[in-house]
C-alpha atoms as a PDB file:
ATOM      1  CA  UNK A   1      -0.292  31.977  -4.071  1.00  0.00           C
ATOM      2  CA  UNK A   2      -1.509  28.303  -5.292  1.00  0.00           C
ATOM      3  CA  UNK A   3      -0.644  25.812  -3.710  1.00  0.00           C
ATOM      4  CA  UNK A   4       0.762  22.845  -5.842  1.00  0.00           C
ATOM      5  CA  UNK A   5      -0.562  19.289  -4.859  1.00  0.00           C
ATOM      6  CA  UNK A   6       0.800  16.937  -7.121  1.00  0.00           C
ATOM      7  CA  UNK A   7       3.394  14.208  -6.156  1.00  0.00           C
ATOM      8  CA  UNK A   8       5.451  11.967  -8.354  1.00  0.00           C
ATOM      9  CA  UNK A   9       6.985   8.208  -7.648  1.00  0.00           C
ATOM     10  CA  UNK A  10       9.940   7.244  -9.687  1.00  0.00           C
ATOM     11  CA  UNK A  11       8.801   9.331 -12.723  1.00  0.00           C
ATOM     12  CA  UNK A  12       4.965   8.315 -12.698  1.00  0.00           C
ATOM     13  CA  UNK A  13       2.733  11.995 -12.238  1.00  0.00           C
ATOM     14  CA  UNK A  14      -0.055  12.065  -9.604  1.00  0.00           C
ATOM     15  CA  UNK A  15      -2.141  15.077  -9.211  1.00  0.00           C
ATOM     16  CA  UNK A  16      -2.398  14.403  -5.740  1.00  0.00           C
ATOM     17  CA  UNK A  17      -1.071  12.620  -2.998  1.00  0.00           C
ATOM     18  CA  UNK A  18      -3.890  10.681  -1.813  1.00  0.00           C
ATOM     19  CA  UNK A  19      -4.092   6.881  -2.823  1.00  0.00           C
ATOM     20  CA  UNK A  20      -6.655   4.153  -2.095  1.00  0.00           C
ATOM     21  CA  UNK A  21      -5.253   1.148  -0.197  1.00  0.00           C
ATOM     22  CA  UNK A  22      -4.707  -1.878  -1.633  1.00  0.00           C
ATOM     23  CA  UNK A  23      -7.297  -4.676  -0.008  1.00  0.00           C
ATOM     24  CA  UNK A  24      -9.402  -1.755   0.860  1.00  0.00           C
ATOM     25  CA  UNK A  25     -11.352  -0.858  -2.078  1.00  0.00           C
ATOM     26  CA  UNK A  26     -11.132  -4.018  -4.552  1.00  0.00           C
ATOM     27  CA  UNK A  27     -10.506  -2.017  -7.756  1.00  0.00           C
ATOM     28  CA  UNK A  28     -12.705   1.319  -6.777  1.00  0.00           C
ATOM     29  CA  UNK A  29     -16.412   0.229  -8.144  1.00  0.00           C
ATOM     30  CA  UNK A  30     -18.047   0.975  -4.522  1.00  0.00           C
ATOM     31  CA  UNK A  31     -16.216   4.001  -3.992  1.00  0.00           C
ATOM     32  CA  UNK A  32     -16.975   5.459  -7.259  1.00  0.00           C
ATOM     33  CA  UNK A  33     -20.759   5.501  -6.156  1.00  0.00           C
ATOM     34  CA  UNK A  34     -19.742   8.737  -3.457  1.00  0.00           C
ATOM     35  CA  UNK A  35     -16.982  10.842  -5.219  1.00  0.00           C
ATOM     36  CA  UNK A  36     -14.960  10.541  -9.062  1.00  0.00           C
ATOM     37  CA  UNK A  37     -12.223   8.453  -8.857  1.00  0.00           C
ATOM     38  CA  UNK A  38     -10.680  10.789 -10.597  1.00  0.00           C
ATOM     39  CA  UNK A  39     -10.208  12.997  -7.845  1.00  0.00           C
ATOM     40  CA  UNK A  40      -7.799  11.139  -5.950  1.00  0.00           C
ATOM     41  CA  UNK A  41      -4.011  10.754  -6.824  1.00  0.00           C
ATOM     42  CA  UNK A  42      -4.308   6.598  -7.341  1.00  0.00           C
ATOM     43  CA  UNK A  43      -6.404   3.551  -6.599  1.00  0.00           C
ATOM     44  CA  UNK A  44      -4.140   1.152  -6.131  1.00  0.00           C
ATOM     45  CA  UNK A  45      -6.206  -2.065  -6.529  1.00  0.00           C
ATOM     46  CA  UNK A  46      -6.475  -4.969  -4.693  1.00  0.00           C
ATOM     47  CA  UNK A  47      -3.810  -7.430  -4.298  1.00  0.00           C
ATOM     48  CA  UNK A  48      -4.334  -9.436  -7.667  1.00  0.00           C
ATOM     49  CA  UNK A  49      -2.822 -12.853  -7.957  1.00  0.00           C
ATOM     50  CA  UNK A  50      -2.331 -15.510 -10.741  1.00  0.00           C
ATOM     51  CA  UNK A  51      -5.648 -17.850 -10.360  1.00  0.00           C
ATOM     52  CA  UNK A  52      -9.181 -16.569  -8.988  1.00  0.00           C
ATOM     53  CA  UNK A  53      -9.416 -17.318  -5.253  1.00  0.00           C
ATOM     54  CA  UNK A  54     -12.599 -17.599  -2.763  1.00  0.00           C
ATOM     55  CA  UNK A  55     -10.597 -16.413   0.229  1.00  0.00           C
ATOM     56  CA  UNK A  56     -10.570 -17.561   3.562  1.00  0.00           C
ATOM     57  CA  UNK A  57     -13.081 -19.383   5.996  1.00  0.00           C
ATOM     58  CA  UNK A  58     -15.514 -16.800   7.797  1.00  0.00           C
ATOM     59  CA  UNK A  59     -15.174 -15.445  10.137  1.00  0.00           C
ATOM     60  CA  UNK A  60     -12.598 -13.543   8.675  1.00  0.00           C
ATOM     61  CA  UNK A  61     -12.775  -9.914  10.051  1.00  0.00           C
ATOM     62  CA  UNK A  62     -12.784  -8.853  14.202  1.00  0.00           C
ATOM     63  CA  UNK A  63     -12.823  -5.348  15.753  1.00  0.00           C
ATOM     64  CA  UNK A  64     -10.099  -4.305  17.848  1.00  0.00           C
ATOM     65  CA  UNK A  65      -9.930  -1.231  20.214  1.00  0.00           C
ATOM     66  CA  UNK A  66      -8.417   0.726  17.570  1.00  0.00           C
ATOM     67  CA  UNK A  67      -9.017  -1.399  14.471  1.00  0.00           C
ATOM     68  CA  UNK A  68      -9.714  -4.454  12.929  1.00  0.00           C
ATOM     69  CA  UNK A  69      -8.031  -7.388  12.308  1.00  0.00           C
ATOM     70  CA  UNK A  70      -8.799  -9.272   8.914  1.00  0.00           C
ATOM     71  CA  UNK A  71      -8.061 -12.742   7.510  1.00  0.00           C
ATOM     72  CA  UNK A  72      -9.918 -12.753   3.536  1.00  0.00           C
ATOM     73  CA  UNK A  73      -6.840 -14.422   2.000  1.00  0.00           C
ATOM     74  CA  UNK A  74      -6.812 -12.240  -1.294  1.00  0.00           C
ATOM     75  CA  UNK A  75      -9.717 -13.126  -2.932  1.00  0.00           C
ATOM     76  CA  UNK A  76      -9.624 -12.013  -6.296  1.00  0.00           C
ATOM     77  CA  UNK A  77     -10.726 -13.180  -9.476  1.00  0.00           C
ATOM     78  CA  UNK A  78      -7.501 -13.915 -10.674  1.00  0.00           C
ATOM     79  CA  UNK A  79      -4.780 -11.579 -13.419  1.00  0.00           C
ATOM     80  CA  UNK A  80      -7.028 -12.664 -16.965  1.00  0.00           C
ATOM     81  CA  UNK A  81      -9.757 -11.486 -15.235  1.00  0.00           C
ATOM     82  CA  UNK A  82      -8.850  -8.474 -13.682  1.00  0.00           C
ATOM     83  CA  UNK A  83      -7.294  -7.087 -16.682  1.00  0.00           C
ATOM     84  CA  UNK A  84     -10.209  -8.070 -18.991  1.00  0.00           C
ATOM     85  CA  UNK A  85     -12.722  -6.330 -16.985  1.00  0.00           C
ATOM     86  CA  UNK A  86     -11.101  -3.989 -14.454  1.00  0.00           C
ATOM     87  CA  UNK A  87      -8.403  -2.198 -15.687  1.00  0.00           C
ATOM     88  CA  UNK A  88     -10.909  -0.775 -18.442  1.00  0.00           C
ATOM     89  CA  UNK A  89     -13.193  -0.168 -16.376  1.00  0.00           C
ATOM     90  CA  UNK A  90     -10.899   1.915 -14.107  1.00  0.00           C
ATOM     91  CA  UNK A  91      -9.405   3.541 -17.510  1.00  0.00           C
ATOM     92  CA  UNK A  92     -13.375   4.390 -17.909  1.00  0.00           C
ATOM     93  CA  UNK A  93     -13.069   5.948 -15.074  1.00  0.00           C
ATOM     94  CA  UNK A  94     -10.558   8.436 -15.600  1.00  0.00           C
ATOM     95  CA  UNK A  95      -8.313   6.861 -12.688  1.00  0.00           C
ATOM     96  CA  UNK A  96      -4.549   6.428 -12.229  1.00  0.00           C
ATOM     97  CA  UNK A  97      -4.081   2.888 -11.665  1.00  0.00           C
ATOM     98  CA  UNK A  98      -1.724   1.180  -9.829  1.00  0.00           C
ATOM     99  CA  UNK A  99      -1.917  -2.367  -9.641  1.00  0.00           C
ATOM    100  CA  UNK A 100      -1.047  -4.628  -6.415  1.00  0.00           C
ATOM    101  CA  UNK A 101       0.363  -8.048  -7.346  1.00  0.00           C
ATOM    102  CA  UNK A 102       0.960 -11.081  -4.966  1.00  0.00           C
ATOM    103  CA  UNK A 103       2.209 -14.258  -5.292  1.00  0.00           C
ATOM    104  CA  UNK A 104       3.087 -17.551  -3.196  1.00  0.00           C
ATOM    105  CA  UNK A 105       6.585 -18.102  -5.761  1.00  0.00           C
ATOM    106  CA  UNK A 106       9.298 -15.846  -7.150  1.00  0.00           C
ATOM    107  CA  UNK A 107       7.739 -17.454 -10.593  1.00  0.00           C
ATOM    108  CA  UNK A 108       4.314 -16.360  -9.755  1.00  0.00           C
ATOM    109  CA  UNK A 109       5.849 -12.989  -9.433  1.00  0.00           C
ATOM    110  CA  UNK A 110       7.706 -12.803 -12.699  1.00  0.00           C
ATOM    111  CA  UNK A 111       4.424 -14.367 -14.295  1.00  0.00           C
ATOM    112  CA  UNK A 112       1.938 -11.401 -12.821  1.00  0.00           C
ATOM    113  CA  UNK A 113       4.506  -9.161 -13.709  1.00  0.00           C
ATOM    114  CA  UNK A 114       5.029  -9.997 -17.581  1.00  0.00           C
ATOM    115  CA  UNK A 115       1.184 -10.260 -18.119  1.00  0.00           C
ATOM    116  CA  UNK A 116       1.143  -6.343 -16.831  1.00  0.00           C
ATOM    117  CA  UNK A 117       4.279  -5.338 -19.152  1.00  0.00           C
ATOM    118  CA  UNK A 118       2.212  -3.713 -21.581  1.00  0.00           C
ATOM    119  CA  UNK A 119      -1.295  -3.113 -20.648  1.00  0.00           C
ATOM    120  CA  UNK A 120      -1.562   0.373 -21.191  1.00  0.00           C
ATOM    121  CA  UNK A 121      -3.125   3.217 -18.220  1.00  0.00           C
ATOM    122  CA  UNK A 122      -1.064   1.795 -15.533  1.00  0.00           C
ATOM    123  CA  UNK A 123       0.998   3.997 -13.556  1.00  0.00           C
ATOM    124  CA  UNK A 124       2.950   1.857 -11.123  1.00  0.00           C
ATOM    125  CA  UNK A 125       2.960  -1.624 -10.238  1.00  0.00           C
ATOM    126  CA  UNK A 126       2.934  -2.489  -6.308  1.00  0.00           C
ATOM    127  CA  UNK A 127       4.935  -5.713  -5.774  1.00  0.00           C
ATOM    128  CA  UNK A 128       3.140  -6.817  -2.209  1.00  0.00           C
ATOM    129  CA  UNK A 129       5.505  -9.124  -0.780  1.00  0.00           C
ATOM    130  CA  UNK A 130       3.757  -9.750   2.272  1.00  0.00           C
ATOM    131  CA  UNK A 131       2.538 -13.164   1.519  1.00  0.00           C
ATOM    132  CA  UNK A 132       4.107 -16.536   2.636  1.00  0.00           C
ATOM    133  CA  UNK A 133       6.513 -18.101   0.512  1.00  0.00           C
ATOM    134  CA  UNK A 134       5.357 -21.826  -0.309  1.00  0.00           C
ATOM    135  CA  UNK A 135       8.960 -22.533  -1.450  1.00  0.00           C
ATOM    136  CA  UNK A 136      10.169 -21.341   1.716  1.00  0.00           C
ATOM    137  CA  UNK A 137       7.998 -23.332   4.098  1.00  0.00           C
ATOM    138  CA  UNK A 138       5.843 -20.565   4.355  1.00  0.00           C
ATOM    139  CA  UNK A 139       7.485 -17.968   5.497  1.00  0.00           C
ATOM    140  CA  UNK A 140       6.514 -14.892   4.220  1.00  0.00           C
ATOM    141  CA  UNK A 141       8.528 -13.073   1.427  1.00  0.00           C
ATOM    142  CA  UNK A 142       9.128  -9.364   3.320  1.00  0.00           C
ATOM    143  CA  UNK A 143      10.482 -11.215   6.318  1.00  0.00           C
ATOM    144  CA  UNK A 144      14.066 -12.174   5.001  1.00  0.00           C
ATOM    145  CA  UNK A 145      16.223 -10.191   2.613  1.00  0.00           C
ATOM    146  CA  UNK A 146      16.881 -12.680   0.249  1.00  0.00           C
ATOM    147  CA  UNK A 147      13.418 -13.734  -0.149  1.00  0.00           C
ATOM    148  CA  UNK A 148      12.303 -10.351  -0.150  1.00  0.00           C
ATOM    149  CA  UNK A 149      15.218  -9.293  -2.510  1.00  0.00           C
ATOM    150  CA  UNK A 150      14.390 -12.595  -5.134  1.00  0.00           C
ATOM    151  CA  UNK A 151      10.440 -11.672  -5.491  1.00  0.00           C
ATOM    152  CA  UNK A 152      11.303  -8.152  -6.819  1.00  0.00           C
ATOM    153  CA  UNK A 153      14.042  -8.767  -8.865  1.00  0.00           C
ATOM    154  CA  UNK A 154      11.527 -11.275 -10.410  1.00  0.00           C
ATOM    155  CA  UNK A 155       9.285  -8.168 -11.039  1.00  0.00           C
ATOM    156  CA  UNK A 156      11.725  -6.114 -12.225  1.00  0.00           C
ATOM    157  CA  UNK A 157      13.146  -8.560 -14.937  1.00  0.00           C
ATOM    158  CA  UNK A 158       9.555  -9.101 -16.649  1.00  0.00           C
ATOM    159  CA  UNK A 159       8.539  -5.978 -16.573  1.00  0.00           C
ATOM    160  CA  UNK A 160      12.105  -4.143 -17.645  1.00  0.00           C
ATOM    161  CA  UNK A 161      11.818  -0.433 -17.331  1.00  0.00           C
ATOM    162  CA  UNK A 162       8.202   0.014 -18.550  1.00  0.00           C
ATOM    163  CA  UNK A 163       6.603   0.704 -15.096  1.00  0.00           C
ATOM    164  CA  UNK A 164       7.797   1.419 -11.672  1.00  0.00           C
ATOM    165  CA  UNK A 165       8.108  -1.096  -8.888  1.00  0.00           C
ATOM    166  CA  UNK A 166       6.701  -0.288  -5.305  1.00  0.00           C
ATOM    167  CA  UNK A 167       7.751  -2.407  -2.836  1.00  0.00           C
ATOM    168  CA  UNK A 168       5.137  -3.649   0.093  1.00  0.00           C
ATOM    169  CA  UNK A 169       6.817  -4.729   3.221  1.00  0.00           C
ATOM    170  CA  UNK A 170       5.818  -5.797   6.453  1.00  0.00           C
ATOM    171  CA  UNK A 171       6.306  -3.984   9.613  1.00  0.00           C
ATOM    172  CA  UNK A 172       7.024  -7.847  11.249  1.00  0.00           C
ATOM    173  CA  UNK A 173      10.355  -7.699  10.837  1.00  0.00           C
ATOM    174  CA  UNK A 174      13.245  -6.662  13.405  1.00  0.00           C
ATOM    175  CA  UNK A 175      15.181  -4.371  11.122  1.00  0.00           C
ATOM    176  CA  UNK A 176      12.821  -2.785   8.055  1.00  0.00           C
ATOM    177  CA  UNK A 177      15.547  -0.567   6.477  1.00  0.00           C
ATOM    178  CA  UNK A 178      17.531  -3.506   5.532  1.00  0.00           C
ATOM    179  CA  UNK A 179      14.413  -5.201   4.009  1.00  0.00           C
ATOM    180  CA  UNK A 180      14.121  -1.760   2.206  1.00  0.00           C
ATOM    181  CA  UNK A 181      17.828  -1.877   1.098  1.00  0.00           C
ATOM    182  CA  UNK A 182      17.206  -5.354  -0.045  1.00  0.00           C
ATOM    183  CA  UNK A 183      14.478  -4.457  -2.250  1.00  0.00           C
ATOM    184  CA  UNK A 184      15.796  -1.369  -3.201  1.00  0.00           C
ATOM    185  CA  UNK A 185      18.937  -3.369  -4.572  1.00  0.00           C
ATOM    186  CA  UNK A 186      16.669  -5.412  -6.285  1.00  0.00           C
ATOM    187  CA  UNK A 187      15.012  -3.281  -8.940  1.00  0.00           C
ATOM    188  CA  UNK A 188      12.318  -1.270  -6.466  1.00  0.00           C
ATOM    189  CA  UNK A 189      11.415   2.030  -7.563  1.00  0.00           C
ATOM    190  CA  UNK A 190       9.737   3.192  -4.608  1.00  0.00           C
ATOM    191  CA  UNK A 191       8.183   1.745  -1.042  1.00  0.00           C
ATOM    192  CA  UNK A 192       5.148   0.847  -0.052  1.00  0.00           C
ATOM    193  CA  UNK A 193       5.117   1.420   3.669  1.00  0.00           C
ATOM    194  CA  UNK A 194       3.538   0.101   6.055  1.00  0.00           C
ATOM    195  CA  UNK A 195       1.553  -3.426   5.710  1.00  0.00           C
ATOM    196  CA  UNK A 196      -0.803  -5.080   8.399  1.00  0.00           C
ATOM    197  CA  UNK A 197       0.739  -6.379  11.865  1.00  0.00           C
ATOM    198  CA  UNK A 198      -0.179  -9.970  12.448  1.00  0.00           C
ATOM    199  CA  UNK A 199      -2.327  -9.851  15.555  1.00  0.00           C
ATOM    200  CA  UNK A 200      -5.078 -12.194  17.242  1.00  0.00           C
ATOM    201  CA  UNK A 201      -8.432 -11.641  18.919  1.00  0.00           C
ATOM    202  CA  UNK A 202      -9.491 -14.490  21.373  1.00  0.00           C
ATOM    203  CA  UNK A 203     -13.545 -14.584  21.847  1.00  0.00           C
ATOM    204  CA  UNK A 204     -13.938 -14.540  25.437  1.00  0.00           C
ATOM    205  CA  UNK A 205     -17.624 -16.028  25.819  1.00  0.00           C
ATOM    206  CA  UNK A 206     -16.612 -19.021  23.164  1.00  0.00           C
ATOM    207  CA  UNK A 207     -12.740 -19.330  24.651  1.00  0.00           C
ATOM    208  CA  UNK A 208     -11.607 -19.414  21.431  1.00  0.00           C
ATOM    209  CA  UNK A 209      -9.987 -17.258  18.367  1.00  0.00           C
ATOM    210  CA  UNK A 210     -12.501 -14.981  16.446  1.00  0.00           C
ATOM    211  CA  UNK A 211     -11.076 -15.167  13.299  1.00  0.00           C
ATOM    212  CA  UNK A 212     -11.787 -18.697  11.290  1.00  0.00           C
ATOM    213  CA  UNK A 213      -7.369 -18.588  10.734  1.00  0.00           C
ATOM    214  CA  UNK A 214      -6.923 -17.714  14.379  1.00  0.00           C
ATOM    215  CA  UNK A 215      -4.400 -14.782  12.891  1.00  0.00           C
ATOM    216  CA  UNK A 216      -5.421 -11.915  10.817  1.00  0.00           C
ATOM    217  CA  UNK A 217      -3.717  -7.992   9.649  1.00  0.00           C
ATOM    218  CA  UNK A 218      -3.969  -5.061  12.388  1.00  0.00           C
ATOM    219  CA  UNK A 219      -4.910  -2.156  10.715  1.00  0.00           C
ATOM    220  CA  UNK A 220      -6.076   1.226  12.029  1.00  0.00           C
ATOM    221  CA  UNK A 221      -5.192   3.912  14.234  1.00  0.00           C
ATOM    222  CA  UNK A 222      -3.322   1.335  16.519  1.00  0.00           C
ATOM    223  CA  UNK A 223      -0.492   0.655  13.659  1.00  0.00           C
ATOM    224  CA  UNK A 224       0.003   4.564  12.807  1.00  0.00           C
ATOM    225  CA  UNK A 225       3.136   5.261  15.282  1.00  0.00           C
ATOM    226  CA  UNK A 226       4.773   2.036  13.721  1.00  0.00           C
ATOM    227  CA  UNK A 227       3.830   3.360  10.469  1.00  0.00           C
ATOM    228  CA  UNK A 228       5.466   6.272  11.094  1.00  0.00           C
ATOM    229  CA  UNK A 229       8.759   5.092  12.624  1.00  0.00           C
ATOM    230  CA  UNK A 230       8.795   2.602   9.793  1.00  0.00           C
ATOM    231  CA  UNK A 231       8.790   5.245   7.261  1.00  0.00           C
ATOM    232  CA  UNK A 232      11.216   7.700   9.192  1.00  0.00           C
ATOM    233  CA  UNK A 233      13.700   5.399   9.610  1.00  0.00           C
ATOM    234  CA  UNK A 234      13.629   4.291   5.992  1.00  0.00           C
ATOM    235  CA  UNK A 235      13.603   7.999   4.804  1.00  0.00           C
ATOM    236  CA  UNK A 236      16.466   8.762   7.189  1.00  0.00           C
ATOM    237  CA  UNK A 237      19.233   5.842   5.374  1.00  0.00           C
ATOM    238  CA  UNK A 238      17.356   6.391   1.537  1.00  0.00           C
ATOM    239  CA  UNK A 239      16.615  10.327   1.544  1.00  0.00           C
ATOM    240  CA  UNK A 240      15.944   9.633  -2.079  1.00  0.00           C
ATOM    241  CA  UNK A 241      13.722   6.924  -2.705  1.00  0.00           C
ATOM    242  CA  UNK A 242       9.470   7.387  -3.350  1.00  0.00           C
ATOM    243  CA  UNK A 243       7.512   6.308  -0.436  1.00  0.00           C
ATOM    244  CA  UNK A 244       3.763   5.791  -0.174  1.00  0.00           C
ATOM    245  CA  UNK A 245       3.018   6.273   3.548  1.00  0.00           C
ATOM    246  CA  UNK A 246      -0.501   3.790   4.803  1.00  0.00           C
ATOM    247  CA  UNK A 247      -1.478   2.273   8.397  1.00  0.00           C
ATOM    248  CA  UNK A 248      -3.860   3.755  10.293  1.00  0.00           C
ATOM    249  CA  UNK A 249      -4.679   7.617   8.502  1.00  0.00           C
ATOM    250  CA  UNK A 250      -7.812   8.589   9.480  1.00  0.00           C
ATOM    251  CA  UNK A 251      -7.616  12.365   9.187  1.00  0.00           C
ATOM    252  CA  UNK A 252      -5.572  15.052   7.174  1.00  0.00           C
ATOM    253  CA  UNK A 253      -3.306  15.560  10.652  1.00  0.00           C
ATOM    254  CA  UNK A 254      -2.538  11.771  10.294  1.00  0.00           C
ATOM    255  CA  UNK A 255      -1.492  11.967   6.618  1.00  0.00           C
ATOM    256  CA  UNK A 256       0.846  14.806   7.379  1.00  0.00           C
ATOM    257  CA  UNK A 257       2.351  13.145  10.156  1.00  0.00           C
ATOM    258  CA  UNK A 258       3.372  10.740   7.592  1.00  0.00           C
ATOM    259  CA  UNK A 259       4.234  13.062   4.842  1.00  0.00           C
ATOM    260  CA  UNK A 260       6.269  14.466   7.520  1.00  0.00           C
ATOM    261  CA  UNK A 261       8.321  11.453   8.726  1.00  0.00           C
ATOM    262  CA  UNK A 262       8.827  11.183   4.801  1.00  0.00           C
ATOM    263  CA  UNK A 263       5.996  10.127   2.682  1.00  0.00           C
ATOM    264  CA  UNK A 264       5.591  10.992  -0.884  1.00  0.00           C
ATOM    265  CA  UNK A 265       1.872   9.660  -0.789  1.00  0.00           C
ATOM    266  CA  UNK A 266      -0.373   8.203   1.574  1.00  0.00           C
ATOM    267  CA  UNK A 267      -2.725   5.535   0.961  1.00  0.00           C
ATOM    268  CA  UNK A 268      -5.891   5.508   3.154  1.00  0.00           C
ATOM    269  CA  UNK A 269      -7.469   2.519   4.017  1.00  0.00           C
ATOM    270  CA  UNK A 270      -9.066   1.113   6.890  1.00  0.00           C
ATOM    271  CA  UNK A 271     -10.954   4.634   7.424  1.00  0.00           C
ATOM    272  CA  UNK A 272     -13.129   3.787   4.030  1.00  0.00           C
ATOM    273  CA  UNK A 273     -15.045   0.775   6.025  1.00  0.00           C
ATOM    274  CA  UNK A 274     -16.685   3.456   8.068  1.00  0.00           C
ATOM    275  CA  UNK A 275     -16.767   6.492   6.004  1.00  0.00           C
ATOM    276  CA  UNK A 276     -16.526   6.085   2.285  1.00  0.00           C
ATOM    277  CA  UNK A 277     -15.904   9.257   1.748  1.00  0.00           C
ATOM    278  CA  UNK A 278     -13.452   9.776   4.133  1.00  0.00           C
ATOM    279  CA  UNK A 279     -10.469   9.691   1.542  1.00  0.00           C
ATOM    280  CA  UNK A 280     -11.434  12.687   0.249  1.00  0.00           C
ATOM    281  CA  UNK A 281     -11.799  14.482   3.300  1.00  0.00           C
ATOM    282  CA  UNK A 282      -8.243  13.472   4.181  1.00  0.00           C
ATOM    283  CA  UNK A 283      -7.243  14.776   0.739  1.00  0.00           C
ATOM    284  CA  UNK A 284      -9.107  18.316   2.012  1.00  0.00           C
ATOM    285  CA  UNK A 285      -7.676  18.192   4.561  1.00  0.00           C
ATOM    286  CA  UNK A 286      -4.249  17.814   3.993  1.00  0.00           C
ATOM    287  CA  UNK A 287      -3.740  20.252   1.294  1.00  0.00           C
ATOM    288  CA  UNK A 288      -5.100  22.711   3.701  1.00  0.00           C
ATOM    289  CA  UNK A 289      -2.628  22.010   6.656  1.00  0.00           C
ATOM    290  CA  UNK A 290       0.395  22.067   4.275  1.00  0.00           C
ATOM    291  CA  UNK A 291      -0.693  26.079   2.959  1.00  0.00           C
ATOM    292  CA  UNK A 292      -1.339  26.846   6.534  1.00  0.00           C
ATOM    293  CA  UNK A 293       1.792  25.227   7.506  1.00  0.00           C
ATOM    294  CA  UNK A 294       3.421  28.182   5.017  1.00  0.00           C
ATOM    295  CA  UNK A 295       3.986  24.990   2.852  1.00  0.00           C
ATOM    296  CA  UNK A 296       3.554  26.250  -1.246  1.00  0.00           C
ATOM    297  CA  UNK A 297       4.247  22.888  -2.490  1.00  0.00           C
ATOM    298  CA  UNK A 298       3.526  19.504  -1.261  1.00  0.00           C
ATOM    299  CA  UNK A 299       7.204  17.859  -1.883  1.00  0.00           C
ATOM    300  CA  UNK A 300       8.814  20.779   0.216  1.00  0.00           C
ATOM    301  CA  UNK A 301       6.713  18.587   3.323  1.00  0.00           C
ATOM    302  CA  UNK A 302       7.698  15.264   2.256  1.00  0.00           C
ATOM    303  CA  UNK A 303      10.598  14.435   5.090  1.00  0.00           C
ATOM    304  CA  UNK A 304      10.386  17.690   6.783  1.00  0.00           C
ATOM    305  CA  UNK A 305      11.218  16.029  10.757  1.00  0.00           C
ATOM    306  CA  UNK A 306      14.109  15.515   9.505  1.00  0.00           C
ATOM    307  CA  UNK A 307      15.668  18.538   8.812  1.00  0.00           C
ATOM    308  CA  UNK A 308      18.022  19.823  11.238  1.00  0.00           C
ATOM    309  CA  UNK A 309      19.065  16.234  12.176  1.00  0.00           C
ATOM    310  CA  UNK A 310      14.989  15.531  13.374  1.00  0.00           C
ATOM    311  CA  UNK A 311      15.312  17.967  16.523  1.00  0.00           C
END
């Protein structure tokens, strides 16, 4: 018996459940030199924002004992750019897109949002509200509901009905599912799930902090538990809503252990640094524990912990 593979979020069709990260792979051009783009479910590009930006200061990336911390500061070359030259290219390609957004207002939102209204071959639109909010003295946009709630409803109103909208949110928060509720009452169509963890590395030959910002994102194998409470707990108050599962997946068994908690996809990250083809081998892998599993369809493993109450 086939097994089928394919996953959908709020309508948009994915042939499989495997995305790129966004900050991970800028908008797929190094990856594409080891496998077809094709061949994964999404790239979901890298955080784009209104005006080109150099980034931060180096140094901007550290090792950790099961990760890395980075500080780059979204450098991009800003929306006019990115949809001039990337978006075809990725079209070229044969890839689904989905495009990561970020802003530093709720008007920088709406504006990223209505210039992506109608450029066609894009699947889904990730609203990453992890930023800080330079209306709100800085702080950052996933950390308060209202905040939170005002950047996607932004989203939502310039870009109407034509796309879906994934939320990103931060794990730094005390209480995720109502960030999730916020959003979700907002105009999200689906959740992106889980962000970096703001950590710092302190040099202990120079005395002082690593990274040129002193703070950077955890990513890796250290933030995959929190990843997956994150996403159970969401799944467990909104059985319903699309979830793309990230934060530390370095294997198939990692991916499933978020499909299981309730992931509709998983976006690997972190892993590509080291292996570039190492999305694809979590792809492999995957499909292959869900048919040994007895699983003939991926969506009958999406939430599965929690049947029978989770025990």
């Amino acid at each position: 018996m086939s097994f089928n593979y394919s996953t959908s979020l709020a309508g948009a069709f994915f042939a499989n459940p495997i995305f790129t990260a966004s900050g991970c792979a800028g908008s797929g051009k190094e990856l594409a030199h080891f496998f077809p783009l094709s061949s994964l479910g999404a790239v979901v590009t890298k955080s784009i924002m209104i005006k080109p930006r150099s980034g931060r200061a180096t140094p901007r990336m550290a090792e950790t004992p099961s990760g890395m911390l980075n500080s780059i500061g979204l450098q991009g070359p800003g929306i006019d750019i990115f949809l001039e030259n990337d978006i075809p290219w990725l079209r070229d390609q044969g890839a689904r897109i989905i495009v990561s957004i970020a802003g530093e207002s709720v008007e920088e939102y709406a504006v990223l949002s209505r210039k992506l209204r109608n450029v066609p071959g894009i699947s889904a639109v990730e609203v990453n509200i992890s930023c800080p909010n330079v209306e709100n003295r800085g702080q950052v946009f996933a950390c308060n509901p209202d905040t939170a709630a005002a950047a996607i409803a932004a989203a939502r109103r310039n870009i109407g009905g034509e796309l879906p909208i994934i939320a990103k949110l931060s794990p730094d928060v005390t209480d995720i599912v109502a960030i999730a509720g916020s959003v979700i009452d907002a105009g999200a169509d689906g959740l992106a799930l889980i962000n970096t963890l703001l950590g710092m590395v302190i040099d202990t030959n120079s005395m002082l902090p690593r990274l040129s910002q002193k703070t950077g994102g955890l990513s890796g194998p250290a933030i995959r538990p929190i990843a997956v409470r994150a996403i159970y707990q969401v799944r467990a108050v909104y059985p319903k809503i699309p979830i793309v599962g990230m934060g530390g997946v370095t294997s198939g068994r990692d991916a499933f252990e978020l499909v299981l908690a309730g992931a509709n996809a998983v976006s690997v990250g972190t892993a590509t640094f080291g292996d570039p083809m190492a999305v694809i081998q979590i792809k492999n892998e995957l499909e292959e524990l869900c048919s040994i599993r007895g699983f003939t369809s991926f969506s009958d493993a999406v939430g599965f912990a929690h049947r029978n109450g989770g025990q």
